[in-house]
Protein backbone atom coordinates (compact mmCIF):
# COMPACT_ATOMS: atom_id res chain seq x y z
CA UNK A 1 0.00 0.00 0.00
CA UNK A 2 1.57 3.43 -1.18
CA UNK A 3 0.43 6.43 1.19
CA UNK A 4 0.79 10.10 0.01
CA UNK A 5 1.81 13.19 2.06
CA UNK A 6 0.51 16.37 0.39
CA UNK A 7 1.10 19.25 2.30
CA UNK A 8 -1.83 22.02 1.66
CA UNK A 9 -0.86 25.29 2.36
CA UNK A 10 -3.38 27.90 3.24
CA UNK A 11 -4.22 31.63 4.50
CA UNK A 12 -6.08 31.80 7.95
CA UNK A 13 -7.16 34.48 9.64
CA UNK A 14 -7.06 33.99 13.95
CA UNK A 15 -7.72 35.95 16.21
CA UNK A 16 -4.74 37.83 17.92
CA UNK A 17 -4.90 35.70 21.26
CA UNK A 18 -5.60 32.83 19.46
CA UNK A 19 -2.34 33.93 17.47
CA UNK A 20 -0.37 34.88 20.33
CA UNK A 21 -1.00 31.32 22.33
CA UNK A 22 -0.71 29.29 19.14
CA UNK A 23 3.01 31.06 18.71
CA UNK A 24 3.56 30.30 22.23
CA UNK A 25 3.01 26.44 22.30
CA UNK A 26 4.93 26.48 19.01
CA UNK A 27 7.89 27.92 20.32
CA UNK A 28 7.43 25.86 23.80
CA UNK A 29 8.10 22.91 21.66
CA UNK A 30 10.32 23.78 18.89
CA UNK A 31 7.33 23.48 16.10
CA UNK A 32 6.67 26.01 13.35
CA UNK A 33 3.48 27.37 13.48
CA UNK A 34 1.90 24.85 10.57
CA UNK A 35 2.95 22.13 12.62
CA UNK A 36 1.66 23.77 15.75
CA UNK A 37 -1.51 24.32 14.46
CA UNK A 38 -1.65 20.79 12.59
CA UNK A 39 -1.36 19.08 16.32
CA UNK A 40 -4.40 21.92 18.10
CA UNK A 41 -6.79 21.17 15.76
CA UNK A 42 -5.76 17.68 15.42
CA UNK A 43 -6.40 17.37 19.27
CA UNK A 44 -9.40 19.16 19.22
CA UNK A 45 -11.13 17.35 16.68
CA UNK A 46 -10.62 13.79 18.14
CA UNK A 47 -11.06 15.08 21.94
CA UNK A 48 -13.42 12.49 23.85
CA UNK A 49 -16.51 15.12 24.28
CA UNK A 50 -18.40 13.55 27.59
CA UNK A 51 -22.20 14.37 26.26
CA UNK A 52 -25.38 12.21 26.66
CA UNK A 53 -28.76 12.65 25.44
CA UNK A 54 -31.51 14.23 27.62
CA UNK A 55 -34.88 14.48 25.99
CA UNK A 56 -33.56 14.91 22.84
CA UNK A 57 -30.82 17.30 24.12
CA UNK A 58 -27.25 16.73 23.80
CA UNK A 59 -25.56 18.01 27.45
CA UNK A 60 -22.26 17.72 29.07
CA UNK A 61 -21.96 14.89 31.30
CA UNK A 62 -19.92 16.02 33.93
CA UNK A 63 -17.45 13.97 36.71
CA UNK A 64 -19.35 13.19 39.79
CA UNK A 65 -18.72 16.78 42.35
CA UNK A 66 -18.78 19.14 39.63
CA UNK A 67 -20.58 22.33 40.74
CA UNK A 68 -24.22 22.95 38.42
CA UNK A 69 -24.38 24.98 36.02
CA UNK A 70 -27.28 27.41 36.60
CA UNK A 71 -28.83 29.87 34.73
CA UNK A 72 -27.33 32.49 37.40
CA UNK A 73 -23.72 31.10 37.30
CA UNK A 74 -24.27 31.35 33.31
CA UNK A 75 -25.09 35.29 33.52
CA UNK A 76 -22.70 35.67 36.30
CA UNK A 77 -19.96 34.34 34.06
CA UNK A 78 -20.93 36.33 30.89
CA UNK A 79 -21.02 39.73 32.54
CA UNK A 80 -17.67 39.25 33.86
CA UNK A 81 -16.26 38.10 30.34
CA UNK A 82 -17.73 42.18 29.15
């Protein structure tokens, strides 16, 4: 069986944090940023996402201890992100 590398290169636009943290694990590890970026999104697309089904809806099944998520905690959290 023959397997073939093609590298595909491409513009992107990030965000500048996004940017800033992506140069940062790059240099961390001695990676370019194509590289870098190649392992992130590799990582996030085959993280284990704990979800199960709730009438219909897909939620988060979190460990066993973790604090609930209310609708207060949720507004509490998005004012302080403004």
């Amino acid at each position: 069986m023959i397997w073939h590398h093609y590298l595909v290169r491409t513009t992107i636009n990030l965000d500048d944090e996004v940017a800033r943290l992506v140069k940062e694990f790059a240099e961390s590890r001695s990676l370019s940023l194509g590289k870098a970026l190649t392992e992130l999104a590799r990582r996030g697309l085959t993280a284990h996402r704990p979800v199960k089904s709730v009438n219909g809806l897909l939620v988060f099944d979190l460990p066993a201890g973790s604090p609930k998520v209310t609708a207060r905690s949720v507004r509490k959290l998005d004012a302080e992100s403004w």
